[in-house]
N, C-alpha and C. Protein backbone atom coordinates (compact mmCIF):
# COMPACT_ATOMS: atom_id res chain seq x y z
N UNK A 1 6.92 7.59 14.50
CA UNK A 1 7.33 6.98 13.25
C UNK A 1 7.66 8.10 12.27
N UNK A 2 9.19 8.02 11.53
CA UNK A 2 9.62 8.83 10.74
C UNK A 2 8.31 8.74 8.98
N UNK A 3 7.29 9.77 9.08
CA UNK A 3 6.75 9.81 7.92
C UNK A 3 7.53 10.00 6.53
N UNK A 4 7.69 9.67 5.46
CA UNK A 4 7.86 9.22 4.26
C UNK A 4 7.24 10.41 3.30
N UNK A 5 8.08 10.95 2.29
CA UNK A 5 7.16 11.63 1.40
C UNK A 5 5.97 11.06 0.36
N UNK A 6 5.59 11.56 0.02
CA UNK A 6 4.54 11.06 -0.64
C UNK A 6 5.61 11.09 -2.27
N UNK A 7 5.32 10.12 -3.44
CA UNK A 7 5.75 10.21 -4.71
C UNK A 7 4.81 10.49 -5.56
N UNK A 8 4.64 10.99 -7.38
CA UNK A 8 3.87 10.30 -8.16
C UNK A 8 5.21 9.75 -8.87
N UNK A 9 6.38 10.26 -9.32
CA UNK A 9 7.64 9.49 -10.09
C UNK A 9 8.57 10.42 -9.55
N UNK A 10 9.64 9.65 -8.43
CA UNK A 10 11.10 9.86 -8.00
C UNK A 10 11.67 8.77 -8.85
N UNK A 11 12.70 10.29 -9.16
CA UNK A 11 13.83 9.12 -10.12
C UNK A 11 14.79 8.12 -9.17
N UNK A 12 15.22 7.26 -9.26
CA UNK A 12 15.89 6.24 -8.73
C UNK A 12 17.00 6.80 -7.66
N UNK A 13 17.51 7.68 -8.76
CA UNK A 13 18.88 8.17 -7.93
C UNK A 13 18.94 9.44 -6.93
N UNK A 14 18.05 10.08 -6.79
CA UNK A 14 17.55 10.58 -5.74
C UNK A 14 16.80 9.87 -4.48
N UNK A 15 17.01 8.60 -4.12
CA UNK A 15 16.40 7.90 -3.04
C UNK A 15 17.50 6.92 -2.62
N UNK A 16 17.35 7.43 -0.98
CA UNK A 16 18.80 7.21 -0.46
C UNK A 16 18.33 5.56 0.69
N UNK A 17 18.89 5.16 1.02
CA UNK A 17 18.36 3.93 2.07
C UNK A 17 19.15 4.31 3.18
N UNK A 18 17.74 5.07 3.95
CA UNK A 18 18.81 5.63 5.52
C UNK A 18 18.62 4.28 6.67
N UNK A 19 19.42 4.26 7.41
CA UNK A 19 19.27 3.07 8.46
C UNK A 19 18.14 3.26 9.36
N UNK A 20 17.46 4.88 9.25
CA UNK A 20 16.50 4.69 10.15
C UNK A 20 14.84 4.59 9.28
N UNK A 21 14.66 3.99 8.74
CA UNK A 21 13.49 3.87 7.66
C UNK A 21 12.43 2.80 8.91
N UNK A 22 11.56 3.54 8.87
CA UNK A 22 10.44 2.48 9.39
C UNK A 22 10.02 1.63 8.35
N UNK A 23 9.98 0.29 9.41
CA UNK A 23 9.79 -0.89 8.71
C UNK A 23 8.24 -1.12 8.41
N UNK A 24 7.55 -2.20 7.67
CA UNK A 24 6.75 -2.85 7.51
C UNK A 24 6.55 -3.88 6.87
N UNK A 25 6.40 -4.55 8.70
CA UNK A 25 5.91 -6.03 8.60
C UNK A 25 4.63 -6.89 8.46
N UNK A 26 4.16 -6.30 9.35
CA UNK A 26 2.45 -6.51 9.78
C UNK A 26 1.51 -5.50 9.48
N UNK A 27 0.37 -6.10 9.59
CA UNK A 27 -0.83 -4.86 9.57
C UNK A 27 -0.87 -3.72 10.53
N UNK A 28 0.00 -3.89 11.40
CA UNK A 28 -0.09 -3.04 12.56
C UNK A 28 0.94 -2.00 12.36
N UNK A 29 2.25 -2.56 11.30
CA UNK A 29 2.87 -1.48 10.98
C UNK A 29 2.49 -0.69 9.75
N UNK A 30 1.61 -1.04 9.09
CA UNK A 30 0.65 -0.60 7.45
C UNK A 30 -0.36 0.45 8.70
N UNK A 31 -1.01 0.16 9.27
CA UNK A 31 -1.94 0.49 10.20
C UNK A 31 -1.53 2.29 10.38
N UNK A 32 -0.28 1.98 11.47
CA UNK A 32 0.84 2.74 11.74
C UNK A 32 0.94 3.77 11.24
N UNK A 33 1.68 3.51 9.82
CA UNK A 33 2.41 4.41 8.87
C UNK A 33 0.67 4.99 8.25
N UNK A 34 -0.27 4.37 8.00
CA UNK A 34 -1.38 4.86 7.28
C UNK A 34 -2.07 6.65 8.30
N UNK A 35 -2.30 5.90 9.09
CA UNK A 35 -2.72 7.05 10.59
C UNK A 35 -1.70 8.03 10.59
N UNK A 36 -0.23 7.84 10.69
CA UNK A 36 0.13 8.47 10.86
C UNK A 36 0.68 9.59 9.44
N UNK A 37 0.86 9.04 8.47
CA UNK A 37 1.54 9.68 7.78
C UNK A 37 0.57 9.90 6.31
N UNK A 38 -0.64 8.70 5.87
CA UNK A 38 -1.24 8.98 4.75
C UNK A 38 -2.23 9.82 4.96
N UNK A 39 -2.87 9.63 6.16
CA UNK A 39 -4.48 10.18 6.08
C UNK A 39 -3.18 11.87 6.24
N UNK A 40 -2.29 11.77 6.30
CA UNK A 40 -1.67 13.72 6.86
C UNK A 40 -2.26 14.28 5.58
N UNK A 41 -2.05 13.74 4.10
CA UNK A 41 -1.80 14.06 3.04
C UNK A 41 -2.69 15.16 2.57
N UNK A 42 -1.68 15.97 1.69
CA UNK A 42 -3.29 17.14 1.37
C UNK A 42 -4.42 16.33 0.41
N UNK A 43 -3.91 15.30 -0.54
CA UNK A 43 -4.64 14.27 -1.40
C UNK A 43 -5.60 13.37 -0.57
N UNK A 44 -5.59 13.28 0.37
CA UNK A 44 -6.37 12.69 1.47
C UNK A 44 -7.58 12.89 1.71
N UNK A 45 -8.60 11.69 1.18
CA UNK A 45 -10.14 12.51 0.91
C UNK A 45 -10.59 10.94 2.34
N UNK A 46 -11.39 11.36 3.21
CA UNK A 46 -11.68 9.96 4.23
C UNK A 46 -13.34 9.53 3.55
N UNK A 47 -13.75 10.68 2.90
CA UNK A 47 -15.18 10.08 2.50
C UNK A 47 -14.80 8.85 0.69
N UNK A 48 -13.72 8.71 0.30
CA UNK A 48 -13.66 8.19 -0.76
C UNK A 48 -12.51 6.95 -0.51
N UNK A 49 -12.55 5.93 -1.51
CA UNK A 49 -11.67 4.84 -0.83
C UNK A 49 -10.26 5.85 -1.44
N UNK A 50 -9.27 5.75 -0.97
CA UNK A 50 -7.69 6.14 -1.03
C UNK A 50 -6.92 4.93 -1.48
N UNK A 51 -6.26 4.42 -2.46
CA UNK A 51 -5.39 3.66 -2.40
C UNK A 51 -4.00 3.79 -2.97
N UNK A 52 -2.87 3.43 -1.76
CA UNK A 52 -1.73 3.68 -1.96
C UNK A 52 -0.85 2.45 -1.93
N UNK A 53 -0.05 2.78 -2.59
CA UNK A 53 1.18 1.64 -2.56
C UNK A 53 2.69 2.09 -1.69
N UNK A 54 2.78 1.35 -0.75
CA UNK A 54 4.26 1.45 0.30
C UNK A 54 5.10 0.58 -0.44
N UNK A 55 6.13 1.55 -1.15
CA UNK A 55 7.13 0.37 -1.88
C UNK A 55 8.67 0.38 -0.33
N UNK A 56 9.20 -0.94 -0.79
CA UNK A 56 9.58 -1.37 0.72
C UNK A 56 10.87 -2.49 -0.13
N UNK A 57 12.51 -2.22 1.09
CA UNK A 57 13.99 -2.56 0.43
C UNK A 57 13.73 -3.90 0.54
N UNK A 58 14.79 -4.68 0.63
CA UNK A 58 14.73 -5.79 0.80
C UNK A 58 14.94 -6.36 2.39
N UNK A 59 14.52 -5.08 3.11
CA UNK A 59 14.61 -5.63 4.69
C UNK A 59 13.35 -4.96 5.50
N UNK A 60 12.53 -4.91 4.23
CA UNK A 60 10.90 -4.27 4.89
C UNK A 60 10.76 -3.04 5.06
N UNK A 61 12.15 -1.78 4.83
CA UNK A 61 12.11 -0.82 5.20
C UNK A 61 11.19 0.19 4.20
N UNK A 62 10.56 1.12 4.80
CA UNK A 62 9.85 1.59 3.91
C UNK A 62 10.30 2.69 2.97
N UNK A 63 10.52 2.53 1.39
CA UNK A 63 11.58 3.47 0.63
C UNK A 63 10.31 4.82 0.83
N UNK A 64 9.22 4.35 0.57
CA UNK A 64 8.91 5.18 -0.38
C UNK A 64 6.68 5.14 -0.28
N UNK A 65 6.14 5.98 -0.57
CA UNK A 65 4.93 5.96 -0.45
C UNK A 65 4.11 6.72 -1.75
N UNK A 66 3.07 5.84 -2.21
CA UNK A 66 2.93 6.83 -3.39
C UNK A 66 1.06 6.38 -3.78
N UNK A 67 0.55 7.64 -4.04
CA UNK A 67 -0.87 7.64 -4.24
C UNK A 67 -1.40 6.58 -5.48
N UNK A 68 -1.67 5.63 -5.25
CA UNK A 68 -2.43 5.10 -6.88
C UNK A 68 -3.56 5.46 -7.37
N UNK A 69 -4.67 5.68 -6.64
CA UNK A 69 -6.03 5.70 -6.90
C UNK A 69 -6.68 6.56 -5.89
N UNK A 70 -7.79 7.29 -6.28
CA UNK A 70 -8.63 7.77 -5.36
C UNK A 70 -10.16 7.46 -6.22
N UNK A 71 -10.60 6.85 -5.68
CA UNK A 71 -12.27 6.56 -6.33
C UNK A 71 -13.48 7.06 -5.73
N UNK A 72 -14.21 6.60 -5.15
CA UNK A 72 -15.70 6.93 -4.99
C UNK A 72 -15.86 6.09 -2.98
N UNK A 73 -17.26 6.43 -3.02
CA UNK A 73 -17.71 5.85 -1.53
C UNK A 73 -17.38 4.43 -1.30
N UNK A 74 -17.40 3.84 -2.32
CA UNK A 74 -17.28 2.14 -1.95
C UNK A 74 -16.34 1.65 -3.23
N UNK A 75 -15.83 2.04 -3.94
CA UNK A 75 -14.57 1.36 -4.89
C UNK A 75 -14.04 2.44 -5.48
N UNK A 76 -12.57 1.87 -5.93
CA UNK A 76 -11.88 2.39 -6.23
C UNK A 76 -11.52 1.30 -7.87
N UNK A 77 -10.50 2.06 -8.83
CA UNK A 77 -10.41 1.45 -9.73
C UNK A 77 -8.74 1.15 -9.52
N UNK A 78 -7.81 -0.23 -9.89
CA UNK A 78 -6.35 -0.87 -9.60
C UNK A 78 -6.35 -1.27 -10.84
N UNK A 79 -5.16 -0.94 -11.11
CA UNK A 79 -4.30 -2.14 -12.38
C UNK A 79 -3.02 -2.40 -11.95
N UNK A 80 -2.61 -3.63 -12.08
CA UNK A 80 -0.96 -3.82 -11.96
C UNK A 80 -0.36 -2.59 -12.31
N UNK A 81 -0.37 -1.95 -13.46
CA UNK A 81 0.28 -0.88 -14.32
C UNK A 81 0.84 0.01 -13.26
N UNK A 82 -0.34 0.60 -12.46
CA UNK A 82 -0.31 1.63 -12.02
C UNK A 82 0.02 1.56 -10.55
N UNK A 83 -0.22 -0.04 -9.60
CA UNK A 83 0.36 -0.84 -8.46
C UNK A 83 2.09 -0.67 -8.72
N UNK A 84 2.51 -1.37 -9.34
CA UNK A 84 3.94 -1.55 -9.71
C UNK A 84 4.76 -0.23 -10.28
N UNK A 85 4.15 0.79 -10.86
CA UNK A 85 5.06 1.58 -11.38
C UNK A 85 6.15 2.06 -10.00
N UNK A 86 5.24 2.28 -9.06
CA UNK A 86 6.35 3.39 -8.28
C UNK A 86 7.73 2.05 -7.76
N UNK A 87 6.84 1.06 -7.51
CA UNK A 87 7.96 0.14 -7.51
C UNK A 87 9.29 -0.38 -8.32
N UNK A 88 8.84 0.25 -9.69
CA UNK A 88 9.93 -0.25 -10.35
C UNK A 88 10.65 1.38 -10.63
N UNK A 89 10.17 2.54 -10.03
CA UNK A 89 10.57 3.63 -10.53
C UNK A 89 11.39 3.52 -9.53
N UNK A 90 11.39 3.24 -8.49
CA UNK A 90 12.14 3.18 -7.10
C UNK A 90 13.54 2.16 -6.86
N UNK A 91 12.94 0.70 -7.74
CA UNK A 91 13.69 -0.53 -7.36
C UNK A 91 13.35 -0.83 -6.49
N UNK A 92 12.35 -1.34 -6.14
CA UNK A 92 11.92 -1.30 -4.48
C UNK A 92 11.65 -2.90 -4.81
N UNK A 93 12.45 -4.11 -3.79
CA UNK A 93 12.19 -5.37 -3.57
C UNK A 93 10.63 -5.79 -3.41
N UNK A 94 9.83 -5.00 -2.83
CA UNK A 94 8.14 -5.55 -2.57
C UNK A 94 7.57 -4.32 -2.33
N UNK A 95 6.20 -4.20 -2.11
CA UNK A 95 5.29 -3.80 -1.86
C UNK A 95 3.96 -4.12 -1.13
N UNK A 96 3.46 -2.78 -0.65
CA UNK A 96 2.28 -3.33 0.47
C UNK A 96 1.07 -2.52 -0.22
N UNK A 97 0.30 -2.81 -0.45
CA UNK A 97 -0.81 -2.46 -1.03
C UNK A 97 -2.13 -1.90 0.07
N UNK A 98 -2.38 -0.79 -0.06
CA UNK A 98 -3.39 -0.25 1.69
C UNK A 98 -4.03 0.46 1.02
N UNK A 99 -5.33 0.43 1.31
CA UNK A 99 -6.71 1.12 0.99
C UNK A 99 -7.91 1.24 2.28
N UNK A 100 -8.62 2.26 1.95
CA UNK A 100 -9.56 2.81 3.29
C UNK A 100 -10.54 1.98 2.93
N UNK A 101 -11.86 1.54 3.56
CA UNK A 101 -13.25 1.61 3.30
C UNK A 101 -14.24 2.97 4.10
N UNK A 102 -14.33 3.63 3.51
CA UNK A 102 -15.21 4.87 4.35
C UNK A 102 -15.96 4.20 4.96
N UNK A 103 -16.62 3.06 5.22
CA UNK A 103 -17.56 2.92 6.03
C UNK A 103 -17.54 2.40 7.16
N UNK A 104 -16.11 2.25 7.26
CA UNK A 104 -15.70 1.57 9.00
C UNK A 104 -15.43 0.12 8.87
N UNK A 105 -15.41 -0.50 7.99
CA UNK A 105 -16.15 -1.95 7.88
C UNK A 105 -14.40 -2.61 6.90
N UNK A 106 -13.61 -3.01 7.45
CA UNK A 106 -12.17 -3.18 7.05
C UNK A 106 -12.53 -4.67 5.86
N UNK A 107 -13.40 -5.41 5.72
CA UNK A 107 -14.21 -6.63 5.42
C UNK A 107 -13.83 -7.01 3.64
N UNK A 108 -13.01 -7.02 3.39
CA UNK A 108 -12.30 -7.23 1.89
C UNK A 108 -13.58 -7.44 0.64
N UNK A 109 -13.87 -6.85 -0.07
CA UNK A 109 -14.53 -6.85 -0.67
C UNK A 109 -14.47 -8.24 -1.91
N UNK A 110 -15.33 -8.25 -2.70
CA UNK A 110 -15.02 -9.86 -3.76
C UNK A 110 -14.01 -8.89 -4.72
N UNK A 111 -14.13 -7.63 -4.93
CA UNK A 111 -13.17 -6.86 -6.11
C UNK A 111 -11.59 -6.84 -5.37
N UNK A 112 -11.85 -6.42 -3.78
CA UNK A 112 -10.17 -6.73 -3.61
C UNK A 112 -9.48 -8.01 -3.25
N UNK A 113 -10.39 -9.10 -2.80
CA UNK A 113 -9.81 -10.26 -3.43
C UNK A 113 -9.03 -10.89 -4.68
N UNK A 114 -9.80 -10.21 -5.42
CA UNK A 114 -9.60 -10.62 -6.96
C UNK A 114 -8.04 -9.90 -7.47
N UNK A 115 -8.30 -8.83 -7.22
CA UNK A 115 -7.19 -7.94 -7.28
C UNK A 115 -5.91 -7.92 -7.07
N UNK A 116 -6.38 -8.36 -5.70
CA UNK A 116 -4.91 -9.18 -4.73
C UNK A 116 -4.54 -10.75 -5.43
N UNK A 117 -5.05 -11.01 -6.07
CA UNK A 117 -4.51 -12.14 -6.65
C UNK A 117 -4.25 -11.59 -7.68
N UNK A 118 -4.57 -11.14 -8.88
CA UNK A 118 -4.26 -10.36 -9.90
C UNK A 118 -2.64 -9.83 -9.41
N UNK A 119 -2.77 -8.81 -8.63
CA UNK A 119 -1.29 -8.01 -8.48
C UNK A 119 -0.31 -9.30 -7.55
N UNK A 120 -0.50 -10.19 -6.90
CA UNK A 120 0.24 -10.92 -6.91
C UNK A 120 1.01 -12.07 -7.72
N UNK A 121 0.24 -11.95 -8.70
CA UNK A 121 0.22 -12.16 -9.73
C UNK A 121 1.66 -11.87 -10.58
N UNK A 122 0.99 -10.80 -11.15
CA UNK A 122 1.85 -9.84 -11.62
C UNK A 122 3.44 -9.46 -10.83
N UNK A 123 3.42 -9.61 -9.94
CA UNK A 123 4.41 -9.41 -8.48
C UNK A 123 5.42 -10.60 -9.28
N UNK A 124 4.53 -11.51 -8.92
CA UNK A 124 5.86 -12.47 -9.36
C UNK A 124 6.23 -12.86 -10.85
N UNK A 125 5.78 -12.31 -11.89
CA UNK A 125 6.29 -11.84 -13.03
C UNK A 125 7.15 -10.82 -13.21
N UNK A 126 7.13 -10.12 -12.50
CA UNK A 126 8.18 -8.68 -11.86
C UNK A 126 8.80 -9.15 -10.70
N UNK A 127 9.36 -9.90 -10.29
CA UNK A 127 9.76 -10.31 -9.39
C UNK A 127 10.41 -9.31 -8.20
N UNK A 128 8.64 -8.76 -8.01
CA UNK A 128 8.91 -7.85 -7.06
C UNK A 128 7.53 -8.35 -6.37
N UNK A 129 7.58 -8.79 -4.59
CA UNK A 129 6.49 -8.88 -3.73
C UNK A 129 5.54 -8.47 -3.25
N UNK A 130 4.05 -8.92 -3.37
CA UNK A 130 3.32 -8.04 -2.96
C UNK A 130 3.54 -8.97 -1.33
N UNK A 131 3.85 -7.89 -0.58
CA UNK A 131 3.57 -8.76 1.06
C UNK A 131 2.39 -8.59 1.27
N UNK A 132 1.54 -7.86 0.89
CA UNK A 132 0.00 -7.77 1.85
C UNK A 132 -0.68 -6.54 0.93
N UNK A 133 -1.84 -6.81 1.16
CA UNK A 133 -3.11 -6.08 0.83
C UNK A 133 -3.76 -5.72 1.97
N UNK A 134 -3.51 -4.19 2.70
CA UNK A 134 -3.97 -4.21 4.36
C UNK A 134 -5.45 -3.01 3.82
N UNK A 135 -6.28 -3.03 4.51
CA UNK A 135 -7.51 -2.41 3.93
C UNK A 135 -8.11 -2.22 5.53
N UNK A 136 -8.30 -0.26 5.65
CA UNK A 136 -8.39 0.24 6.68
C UNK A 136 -9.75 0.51 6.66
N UNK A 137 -10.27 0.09 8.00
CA UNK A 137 -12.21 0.68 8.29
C UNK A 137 -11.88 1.90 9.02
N UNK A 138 -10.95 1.33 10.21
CA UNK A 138 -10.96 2.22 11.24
C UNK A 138 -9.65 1.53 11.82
N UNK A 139 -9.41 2.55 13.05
CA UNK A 139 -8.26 2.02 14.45
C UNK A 139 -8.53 0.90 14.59
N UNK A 140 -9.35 0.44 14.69
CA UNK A 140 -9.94 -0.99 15.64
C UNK A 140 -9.84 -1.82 14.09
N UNK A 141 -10.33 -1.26 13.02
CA UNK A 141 -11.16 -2.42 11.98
C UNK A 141 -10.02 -2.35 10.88
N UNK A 142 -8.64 -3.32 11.07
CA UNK A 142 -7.49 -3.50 10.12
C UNK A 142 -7.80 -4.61 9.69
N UNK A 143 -7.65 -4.58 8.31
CA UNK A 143 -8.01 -6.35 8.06
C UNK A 143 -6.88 -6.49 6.94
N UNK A 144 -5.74 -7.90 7.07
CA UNK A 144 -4.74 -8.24 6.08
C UNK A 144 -4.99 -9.15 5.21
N UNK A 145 -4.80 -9.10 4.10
CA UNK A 145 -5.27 -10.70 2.77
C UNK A 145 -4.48 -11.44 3.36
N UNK A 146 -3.18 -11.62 3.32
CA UNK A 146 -2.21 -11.67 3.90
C UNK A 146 -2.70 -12.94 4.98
N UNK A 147 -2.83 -12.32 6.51
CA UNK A 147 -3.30 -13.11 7.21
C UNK A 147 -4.44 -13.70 7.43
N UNK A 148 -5.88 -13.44 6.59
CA UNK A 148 -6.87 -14.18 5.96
C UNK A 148 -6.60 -15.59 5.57
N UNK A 149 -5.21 -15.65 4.98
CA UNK A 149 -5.34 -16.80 3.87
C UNK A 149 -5.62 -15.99 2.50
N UNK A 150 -6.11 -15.38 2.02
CA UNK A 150 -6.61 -14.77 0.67
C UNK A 150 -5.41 -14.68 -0.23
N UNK A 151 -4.30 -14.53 -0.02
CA UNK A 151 -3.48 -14.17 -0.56
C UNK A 151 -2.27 -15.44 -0.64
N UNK A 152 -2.25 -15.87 -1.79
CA UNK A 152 -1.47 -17.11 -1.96
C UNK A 152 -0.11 -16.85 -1.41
């Protein structure tokens, strides 16, 4: 899988839509791109939760990848504000929302429930998509709001 640079603000017109952009559809392609290309990052801490936003065209392809948060052993702190910026810095049709749990345990917490409704929320006031909230334990332990049901 072609890895993605990392952003904090690319201007618009420097981001090109090549035909070969890996897609993401499923948790298995969030999964994917996370293993392969986020944990690379020098920002990449595995003992603290990581959360990033994959902003993504209007055919799932992935534009663009960009750090939101890095917090502590068991939470991290989200606001729409800071979910959506790279998306609208980009133009990017949707977004996928992916975060670690250091403890192996992929098991959505009551704060990223909430959250995920919050930024979906917000998504469709910006009428830009959140497709999924994918939240990594491990290889084995992917868990999607998405396909939970959690996510309206």
């Amino acid at each position: 899988m072609k890895c993605l640079t990392s952003i904090k603000v690319v201007p618009v017109g420097s981001v090109r839509d090549l035909p070969t952009r890996p897609r993401c559809v499923n948790k298995e392609d969030v999964a994917r791109y996370w293993f392969e290309c986020i944990e690379k990052q020098s920002w990449f801490e595995p003992e603290k939760e990581c959360a990033v936003v994959i902003a993504l065209n209007t055919r799932n392809g992935i534009i663009a990848h960009a750090l939101v948060s890095i917090g502590t052993l068991n939470s991290t702190l989200l606001h729409p504000r800071e979910v959506f910026r790279p998306a609208i810095v980009l133009a990017a049709a949707a977004i996928v929302l992916v975060h670690n749990h250091p403890s192996g345990d992929s098991t959505p917490s009551s704060d990223d429930i909430t959250i995920s409704r919050q930024l979906h929320q917000a998504g469709e006031l910006l009428k830009i998509e959140l497709v999924d909230h994918v939240i990594i334990g491990s290889a084995v332990a992917v868990s999607s709001l998405r396909v939970m049901g959690l996510l309206p």
